[in-house]
Protein backbone atom coordinates (compact mmCIF):
# COMPACT_ATOMS: atom_id res chain seq x y z
CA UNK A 1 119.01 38.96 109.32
CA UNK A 2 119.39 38.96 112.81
CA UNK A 3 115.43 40.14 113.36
CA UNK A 4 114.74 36.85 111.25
CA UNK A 5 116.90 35.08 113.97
CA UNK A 6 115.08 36.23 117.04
CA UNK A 7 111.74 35.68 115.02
CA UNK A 8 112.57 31.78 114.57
CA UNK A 9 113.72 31.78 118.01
CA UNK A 10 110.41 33.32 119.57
CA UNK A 11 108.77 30.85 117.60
CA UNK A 12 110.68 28.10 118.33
CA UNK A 13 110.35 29.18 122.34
CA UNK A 14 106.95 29.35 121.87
CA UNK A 15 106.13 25.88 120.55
CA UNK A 16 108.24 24.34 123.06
CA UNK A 17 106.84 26.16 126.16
CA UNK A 18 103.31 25.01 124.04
CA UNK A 19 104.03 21.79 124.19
CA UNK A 20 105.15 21.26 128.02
CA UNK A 21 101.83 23.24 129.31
CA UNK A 22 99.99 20.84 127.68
CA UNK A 23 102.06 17.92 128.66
CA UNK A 24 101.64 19.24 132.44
CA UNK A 25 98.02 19.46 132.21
CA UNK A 26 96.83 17.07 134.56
CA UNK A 27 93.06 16.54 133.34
CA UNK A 28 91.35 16.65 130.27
CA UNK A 29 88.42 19.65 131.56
CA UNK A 30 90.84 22.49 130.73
CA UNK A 31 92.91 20.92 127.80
CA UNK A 32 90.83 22.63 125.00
CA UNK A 33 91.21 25.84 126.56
CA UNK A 34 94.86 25.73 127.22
CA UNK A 35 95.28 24.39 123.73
CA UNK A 36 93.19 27.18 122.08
CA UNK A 37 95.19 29.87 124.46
CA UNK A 38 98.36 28.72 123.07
CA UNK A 39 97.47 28.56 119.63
CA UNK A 40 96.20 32.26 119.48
CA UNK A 41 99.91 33.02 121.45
CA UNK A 42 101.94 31.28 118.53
CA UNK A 43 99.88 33.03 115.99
CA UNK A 44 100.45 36.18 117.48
CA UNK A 45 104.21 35.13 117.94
CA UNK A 46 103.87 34.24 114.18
CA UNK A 47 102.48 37.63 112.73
CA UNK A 48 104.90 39.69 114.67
CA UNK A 49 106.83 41.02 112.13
CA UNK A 50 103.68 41.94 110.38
CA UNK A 51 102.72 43.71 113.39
CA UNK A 52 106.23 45.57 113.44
CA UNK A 53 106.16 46.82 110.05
CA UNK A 54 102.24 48.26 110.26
CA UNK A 55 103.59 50.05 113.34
CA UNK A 56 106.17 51.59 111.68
CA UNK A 57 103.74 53.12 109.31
CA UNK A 58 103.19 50.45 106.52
CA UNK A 59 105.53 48.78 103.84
CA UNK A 60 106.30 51.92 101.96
CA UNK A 61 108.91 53.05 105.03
CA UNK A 62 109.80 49.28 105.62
CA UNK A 63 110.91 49.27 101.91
CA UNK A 64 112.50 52.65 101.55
CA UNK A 65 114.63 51.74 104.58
CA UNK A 66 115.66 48.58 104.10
CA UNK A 67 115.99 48.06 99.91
CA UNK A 68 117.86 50.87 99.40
CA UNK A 69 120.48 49.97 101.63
CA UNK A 70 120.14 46.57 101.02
CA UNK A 71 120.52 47.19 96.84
CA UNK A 72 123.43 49.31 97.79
CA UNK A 73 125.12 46.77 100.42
CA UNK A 74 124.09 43.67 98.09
CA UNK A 75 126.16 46.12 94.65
CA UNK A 76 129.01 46.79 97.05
CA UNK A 77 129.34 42.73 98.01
CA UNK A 78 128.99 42.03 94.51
CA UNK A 79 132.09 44.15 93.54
CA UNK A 80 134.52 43.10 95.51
CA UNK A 81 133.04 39.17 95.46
CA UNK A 82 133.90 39.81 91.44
CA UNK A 83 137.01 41.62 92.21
CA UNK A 84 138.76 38.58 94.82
CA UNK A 85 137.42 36.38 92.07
CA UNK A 86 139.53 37.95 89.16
CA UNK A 87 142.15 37.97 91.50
CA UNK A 88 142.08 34.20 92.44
CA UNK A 89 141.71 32.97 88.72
CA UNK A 90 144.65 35.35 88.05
CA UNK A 91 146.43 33.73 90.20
CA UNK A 92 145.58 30.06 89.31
CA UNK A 93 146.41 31.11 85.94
CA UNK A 94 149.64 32.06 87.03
CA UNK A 95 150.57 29.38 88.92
CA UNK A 96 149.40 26.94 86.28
CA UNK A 97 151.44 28.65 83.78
CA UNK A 98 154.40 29.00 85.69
CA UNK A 99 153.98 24.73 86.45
CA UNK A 100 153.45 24.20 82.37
CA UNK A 101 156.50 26.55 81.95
CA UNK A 102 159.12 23.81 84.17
CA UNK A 103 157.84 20.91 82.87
CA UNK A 104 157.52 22.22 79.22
CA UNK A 105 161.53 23.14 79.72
CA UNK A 106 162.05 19.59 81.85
CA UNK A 107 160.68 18.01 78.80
CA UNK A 108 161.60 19.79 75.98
CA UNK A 109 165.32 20.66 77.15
CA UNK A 110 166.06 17.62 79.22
CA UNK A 111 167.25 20.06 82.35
CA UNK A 112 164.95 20.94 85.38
CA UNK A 113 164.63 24.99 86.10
CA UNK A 114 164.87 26.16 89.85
CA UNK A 115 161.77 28.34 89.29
CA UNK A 116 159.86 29.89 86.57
CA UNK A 117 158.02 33.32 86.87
CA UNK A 118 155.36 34.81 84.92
CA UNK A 119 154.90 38.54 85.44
CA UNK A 120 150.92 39.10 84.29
CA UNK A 121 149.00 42.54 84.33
CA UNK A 122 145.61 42.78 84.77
CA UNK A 123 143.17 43.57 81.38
CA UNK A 124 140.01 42.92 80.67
CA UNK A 125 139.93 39.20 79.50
CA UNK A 126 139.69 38.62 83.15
CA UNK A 127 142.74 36.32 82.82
CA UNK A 128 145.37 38.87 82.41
CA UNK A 129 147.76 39.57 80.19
CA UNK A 130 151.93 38.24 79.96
CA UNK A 131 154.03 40.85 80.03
CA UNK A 132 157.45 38.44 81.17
CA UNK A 133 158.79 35.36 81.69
CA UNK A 134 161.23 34.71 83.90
CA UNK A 135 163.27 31.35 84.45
CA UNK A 136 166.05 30.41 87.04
CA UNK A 137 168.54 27.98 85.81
CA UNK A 138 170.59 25.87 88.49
CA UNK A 139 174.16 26.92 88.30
CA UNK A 140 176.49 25.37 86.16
CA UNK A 141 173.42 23.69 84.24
CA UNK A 142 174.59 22.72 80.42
CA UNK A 143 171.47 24.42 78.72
CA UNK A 144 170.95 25.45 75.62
CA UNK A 145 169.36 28.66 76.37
CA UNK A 146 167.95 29.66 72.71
CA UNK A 147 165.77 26.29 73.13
CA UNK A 148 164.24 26.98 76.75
CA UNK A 149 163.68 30.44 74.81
CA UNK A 150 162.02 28.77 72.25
CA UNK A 151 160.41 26.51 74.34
CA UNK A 152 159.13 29.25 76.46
CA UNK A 153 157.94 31.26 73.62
CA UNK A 154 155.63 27.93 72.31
CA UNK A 155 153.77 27.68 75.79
CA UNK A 156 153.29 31.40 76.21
CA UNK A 157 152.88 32.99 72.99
CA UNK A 158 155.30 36.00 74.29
CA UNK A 159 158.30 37.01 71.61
CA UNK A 160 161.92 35.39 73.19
CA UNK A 161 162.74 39.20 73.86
CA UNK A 162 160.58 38.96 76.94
CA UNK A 163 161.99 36.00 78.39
CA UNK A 164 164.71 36.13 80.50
CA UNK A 165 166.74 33.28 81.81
CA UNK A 166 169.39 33.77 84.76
């Protein structure tokens, strides 16, 4: 990539120094000349990575040392791009559950938790699995804890035996 960089940048160079020859010209006689030098200069400027790679013996080396590491560097990105991916939607999930979870019990109990907490493990949905719920209760809250149970138990789909309330 950075060989690409310097490429567009001798080109780039090379156009502009172009241009303000020929703007500095004073008279017409040499013009065509100048002009045709210049060209033949950003053509060369253009085919030098062409000229690099026939140097270096052809496009059979050029390939075998860049694709290879490139396949291998482009496999390696793609695993952990995948892997922060699972994590992040894992962790939406969990958040998002963990918001359904207080206002389900808001709603369906009439009493606001301090904090809901889903424990998830990792399987192959790509979503994870519940394992545990757990749910913080202000102190000295009048709750009817077989119903945030319950109501637990709807949202999640996990048995009332894995939910805990404190």
């Amino acid at each position: 990539m950075e060989g690409l960089r310097n490429w567009a940048c001798a080109v780039g160079i090379t156009v502009v120094f172009g241009t303000m020859v020929e703007s500095v010209m004073p008279g017409e006689t040499y013009r065509k000349y100048i002009h045709l030098v210049l060209g033949l200069l950003l053509i060369l400027t253009l085919l030098q990575p062409a000229v690099n790679i026939i140097e270096r013996g052809g496009f059979d080396e050029y390939i075998e040392d860049y694709s290879a590491e490139g396949i291998l560097t482009a496999d390696k990105g793609a695993a952990e791009v995948e892997s922060r991916q699972r994590e992040d939607v894992i962790k939406i999930y969990k958040q998002t559950l963990e918001s359904s979870i207080i206002s389900g019990i808001e709603s369906g109990c009439r009493v606001r938790p301090e904090f809901a907490e889903a424990e998830i493990s990792d399987d192959t949905s790509g979503y994870g699995r519940i394992e545990r719920v757990t749910v913080g209760m202000p102190e000295g809250a009048a709750a009817d804890y077989a119903k945030i149970r319950g109501t637990v138990s709807e949202l999640t789909g996990l048995p009332e035996d894995r939910i805990i309330i404190k």
